[in-house]
C-alpha atoms as a PDB file:
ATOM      1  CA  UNK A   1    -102.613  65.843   9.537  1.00  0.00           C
ATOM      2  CA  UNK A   2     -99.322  64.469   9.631  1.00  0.00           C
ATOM      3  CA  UNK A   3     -96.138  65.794   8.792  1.00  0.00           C
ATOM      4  CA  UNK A   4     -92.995  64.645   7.580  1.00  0.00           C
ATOM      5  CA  UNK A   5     -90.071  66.832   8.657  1.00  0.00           C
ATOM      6  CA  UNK A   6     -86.131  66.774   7.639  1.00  0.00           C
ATOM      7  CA  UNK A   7     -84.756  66.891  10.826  1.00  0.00           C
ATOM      8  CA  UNK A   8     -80.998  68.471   9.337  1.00  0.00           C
ATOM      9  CA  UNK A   9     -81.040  69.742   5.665  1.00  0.00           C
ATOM     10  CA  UNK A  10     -77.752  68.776   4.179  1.00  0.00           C
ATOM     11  CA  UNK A  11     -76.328  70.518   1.539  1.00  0.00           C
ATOM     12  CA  UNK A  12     -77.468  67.547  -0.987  1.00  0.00           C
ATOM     13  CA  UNK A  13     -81.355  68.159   0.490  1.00  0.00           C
ATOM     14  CA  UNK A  14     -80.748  71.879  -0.296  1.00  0.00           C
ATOM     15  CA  UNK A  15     -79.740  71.758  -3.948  1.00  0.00           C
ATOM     16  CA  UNK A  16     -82.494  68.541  -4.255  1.00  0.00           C
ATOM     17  CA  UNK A  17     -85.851  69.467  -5.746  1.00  0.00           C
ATOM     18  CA  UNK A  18     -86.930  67.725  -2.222  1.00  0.00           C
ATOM     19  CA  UNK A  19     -89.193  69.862   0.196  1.00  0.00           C
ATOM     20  CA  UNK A  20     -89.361  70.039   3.960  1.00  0.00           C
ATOM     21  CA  UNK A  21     -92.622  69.582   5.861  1.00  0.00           C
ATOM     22  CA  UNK A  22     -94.869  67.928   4.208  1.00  0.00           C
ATOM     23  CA  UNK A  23     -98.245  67.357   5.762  1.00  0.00           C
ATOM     24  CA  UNK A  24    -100.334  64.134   4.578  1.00  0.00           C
ATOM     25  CA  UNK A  25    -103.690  63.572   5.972  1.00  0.00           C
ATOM     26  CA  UNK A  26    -103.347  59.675   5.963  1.00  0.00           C
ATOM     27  CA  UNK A  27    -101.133  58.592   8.540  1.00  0.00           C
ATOM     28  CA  UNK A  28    -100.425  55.210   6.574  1.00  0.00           C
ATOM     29  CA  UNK A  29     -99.685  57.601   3.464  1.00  0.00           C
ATOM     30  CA  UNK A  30     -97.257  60.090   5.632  1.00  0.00           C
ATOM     31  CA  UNK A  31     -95.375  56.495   6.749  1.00  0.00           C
ATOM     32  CA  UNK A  32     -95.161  55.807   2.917  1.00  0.00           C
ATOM     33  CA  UNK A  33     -93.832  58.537   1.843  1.00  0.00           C
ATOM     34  CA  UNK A  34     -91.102  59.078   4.450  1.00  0.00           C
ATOM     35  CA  UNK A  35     -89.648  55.811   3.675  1.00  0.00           C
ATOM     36  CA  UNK A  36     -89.736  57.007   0.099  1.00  0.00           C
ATOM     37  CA  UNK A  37     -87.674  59.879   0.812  1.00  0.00           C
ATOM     38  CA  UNK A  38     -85.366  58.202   3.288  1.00  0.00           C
ATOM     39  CA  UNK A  39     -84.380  55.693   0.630  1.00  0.00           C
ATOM     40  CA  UNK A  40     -84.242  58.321  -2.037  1.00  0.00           C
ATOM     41  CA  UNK A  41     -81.666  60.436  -0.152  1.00  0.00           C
ATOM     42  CA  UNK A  42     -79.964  57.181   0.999  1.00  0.00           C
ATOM     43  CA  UNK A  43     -79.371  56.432  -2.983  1.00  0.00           C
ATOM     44  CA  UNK A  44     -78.882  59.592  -4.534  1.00  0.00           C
ATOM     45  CA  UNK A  45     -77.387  61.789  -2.149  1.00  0.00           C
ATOM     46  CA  UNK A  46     -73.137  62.012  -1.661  1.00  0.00           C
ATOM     47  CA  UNK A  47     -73.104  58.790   0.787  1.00  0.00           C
ATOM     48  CA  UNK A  48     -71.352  60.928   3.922  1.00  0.00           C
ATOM     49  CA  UNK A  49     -74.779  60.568   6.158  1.00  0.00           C
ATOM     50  CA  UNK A  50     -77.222  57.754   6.105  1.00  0.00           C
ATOM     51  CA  UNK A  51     -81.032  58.566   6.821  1.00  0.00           C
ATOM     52  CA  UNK A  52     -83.480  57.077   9.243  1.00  0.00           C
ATOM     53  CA  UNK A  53     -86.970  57.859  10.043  1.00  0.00           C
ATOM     54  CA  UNK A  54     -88.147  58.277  13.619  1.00  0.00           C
ATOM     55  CA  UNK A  55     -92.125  58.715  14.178  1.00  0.00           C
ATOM     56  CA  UNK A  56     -92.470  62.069  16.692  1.00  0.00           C
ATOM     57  CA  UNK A  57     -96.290  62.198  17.708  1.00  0.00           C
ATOM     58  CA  UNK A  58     -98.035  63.017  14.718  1.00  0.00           C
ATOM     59  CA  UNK A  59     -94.493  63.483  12.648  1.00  0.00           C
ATOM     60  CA  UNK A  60     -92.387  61.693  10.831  1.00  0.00           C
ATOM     61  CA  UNK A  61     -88.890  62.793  11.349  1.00  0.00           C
ATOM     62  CA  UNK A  62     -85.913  62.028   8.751  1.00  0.00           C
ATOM     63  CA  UNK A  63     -82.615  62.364  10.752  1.00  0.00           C
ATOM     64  CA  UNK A  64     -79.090  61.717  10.273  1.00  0.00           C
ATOM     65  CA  UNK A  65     -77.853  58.553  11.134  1.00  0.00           C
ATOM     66  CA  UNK A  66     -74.327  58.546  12.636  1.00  0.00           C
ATOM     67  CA  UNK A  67     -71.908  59.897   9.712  1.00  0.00           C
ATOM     68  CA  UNK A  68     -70.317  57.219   7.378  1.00  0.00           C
ATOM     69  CA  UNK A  69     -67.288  59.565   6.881  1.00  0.00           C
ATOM     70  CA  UNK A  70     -65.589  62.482   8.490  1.00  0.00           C
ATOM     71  CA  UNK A  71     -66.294  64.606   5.525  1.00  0.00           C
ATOM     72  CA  UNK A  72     -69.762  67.129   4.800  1.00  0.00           C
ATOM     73  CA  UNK A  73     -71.479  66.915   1.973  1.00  0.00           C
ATOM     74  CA  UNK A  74     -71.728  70.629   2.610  1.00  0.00           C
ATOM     75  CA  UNK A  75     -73.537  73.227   4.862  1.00  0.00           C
ATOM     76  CA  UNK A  76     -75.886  72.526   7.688  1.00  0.00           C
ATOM     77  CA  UNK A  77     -74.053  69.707   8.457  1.00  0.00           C
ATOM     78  CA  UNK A  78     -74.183  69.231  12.654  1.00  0.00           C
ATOM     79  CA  UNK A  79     -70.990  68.431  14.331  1.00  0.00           C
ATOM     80  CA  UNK A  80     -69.385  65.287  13.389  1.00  0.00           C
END
């Protein structure tokens, strides 16, 4: 199995209908639909953080990028 972990859940990944820790059998399939979310948050969310994902053994890990403002988009935000 692989699974695809939110590395910091922003306050626009907590109020998204978006879950954490997904497992996918298919490793092809987990790769898929990591960049899926990545580009969804990317789009939708506020625009303060930008999304990458980073493959961790059998994870794939969406983490922050550095911040594209000084502001939060509001709790569980890391230090800026």
């Amino acid at each position: 199995m692989f699974k695809i972990v939110v590395e910091k859940e922003c306050g626009c990944f907590k109020r998204s209908d978006l879950k954490n820790n997904i497992e996918i059998a298919s490793k092809d399939d987990a790769l898929s639909k990591s960049i899926e979310i990545r580009d969804y948050m990317n789009d939708e969310f506020c625009g303060k953080h930008e999304f990458k994902v980073q493959e961790v053994g059998n994870d794939f890990v969406i983490a922050m990028s550095d911040s594209k403002s000084n502001g939060c988009c509001g709790g569980g935000c890391g230090s800026h």
